[in-house]
Protein backbone atom coordinates (compact mmCIF):
# COMPACT_ATOMS: atom_id res chain seq x y z
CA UNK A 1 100.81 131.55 71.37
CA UNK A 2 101.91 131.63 74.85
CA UNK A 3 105.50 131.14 75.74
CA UNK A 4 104.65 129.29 79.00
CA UNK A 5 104.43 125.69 77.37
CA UNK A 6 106.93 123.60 79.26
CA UNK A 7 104.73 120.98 78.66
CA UNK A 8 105.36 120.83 74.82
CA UNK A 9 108.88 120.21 75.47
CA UNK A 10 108.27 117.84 78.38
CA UNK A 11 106.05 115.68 76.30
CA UNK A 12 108.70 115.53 73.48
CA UNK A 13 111.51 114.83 75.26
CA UNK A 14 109.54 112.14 77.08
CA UNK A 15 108.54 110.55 73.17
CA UNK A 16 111.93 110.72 72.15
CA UNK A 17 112.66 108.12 75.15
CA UNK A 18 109.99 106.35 74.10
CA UNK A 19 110.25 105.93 70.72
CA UNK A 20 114.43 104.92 71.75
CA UNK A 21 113.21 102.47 74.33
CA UNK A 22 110.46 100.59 71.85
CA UNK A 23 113.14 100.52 69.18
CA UNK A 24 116.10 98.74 71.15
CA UNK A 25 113.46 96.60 73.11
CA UNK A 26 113.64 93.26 71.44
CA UNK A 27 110.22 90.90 71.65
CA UNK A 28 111.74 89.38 74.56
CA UNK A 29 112.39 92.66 76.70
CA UNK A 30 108.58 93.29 75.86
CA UNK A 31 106.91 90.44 77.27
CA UNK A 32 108.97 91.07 80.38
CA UNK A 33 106.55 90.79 83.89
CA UNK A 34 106.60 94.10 85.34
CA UNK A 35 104.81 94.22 89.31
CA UNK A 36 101.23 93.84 89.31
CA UNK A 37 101.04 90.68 86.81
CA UNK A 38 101.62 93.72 83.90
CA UNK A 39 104.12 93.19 81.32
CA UNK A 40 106.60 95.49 79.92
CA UNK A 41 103.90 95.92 76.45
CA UNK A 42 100.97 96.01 78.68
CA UNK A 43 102.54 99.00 80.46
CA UNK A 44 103.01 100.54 76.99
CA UNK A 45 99.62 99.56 75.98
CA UNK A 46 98.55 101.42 79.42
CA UNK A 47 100.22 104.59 78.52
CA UNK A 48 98.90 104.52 74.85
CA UNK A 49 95.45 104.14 76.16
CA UNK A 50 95.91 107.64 78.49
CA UNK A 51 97.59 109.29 75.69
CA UNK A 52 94.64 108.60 73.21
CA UNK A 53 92.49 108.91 75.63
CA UNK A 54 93.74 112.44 76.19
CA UNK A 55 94.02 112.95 72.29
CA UNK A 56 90.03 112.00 72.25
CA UNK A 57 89.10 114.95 74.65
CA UNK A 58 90.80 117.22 72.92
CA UNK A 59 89.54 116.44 69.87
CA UNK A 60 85.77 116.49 70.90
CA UNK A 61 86.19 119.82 72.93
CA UNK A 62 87.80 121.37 69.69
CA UNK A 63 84.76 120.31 68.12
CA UNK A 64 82.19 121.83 70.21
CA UNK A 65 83.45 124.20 73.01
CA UNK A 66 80.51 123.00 75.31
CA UNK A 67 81.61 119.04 75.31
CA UNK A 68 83.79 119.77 78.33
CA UNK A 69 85.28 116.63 80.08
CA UNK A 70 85.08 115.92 83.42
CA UNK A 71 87.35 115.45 85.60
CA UNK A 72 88.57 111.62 86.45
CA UNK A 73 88.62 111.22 90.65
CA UNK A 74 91.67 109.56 91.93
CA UNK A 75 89.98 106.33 92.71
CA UNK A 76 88.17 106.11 89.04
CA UNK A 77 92.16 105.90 87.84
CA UNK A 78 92.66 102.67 89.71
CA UNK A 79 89.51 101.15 88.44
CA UNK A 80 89.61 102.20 84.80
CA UNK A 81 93.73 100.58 84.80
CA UNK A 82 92.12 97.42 86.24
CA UNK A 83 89.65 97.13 83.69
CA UNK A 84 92.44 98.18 81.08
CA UNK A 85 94.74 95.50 81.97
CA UNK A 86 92.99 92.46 80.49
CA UNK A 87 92.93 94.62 77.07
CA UNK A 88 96.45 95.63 77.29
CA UNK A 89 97.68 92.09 78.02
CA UNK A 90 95.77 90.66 75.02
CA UNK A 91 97.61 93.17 72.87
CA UNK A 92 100.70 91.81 71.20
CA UNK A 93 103.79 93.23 72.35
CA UNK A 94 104.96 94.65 69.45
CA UNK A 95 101.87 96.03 68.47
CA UNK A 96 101.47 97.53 72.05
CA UNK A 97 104.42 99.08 71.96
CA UNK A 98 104.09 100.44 68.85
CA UNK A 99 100.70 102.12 69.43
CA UNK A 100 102.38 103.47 72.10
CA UNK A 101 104.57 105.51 69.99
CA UNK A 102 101.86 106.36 67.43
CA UNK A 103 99.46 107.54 70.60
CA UNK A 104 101.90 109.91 71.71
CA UNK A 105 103.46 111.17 68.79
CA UNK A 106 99.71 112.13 67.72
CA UNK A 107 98.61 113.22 71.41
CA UNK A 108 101.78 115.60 71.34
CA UNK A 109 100.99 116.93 68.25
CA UNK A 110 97.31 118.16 69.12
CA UNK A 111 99.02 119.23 72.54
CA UNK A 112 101.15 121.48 70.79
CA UNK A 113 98.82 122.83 68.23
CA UNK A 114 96.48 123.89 71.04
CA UNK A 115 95.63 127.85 70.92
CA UNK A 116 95.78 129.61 74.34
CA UNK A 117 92.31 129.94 74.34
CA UNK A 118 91.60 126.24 74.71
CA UNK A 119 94.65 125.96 77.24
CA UNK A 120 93.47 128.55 79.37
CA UNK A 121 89.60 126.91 79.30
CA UNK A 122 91.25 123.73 80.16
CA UNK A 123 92.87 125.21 83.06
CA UNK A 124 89.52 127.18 84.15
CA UNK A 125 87.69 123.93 84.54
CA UNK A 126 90.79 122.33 86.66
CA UNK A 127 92.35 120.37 84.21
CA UNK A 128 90.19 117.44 83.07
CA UNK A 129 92.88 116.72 79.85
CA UNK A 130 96.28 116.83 81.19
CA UNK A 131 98.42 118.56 78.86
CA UNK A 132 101.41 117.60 80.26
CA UNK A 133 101.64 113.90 78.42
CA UNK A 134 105.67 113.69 79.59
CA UNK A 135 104.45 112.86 83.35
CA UNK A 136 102.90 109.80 82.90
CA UNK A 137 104.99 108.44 80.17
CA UNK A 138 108.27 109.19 82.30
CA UNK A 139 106.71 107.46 85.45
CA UNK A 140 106.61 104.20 83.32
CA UNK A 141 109.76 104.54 81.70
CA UNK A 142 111.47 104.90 84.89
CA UNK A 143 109.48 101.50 86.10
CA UNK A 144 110.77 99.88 82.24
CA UNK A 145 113.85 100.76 82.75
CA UNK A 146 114.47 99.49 86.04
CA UNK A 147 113.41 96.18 85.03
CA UNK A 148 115.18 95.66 81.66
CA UNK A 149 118.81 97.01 83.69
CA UNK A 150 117.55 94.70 86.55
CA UNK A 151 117.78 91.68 83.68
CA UNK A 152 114.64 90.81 85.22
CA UNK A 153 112.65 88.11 83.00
């Protein structure tokens, strides 16, 4: 294994904050209205759709070494969260955020168990699974922490 894997102990530090936040938030802080009509457990249920969607990439390339993803443009993001959002609304907050925790925890686990090999052939075709979970999960935290300090309801 590589030693350069910053990512590894991005992503867990990042799920550790996670699993903290989901565990003091009470039902309440959850249904919280974050900007954008989102909620505090639709923005979980957001993050737990990347991470698994991440988790189902690697996965499938694992399984077959020509199943390659392709790369998601920058204007496909906006779309696919705007299709997302009804789903992750619908989700109950609880259950939201707790998928969020199980997402990660099992996206970080296949992130870690990755063999240089499939790192460097994820690199080679410019990053279509981003390794580095902790990025988007600490973008939302930041945003879910703001609004629970901000008392916010």
């Amino acid at each position: 294994m590589s030693s350069h894997r910053t990512h590894v102990t991005d992503n867990a530090a990042q799920l550790a904050r996670l699993r903290a936040l989901v565990a003091r938030a009470s039902d309440a802080d959850l249904a919280r209205p974050m900007p954008g009509g989102w909620t505090i457990a639709s923005v979980l249920g957001h993050v737990a759709f990347w991470d698994q969607r991440a988790l189902v990439l690697i996965e499938r390339w694992r399984r077959d070494a020509a199943d390659a993803p392709g790369s998601i443009g920058a204007g496909d993001v906006d779309w696919i969260n705007d299709a997302g959002k009804p789903l992750a609304l619908a989700i109950a907050p609880r259950r939201a955020a707790e998928l969020a925790v199980a997402s990660a925890d099992a996206v970080d686990r296949a992130v870690a168990a990755l063999p240089d090999d499939f790192i460097a052939r994820n690199a080679a075709a410019g990053h279509p699974i981003s390794l580095d979970r902790a990025a988007h999960r600490r973008e939302h935290l930041d945003e879910i922490e703001q609004v629970l300090a901000s008392g916010r309801a």
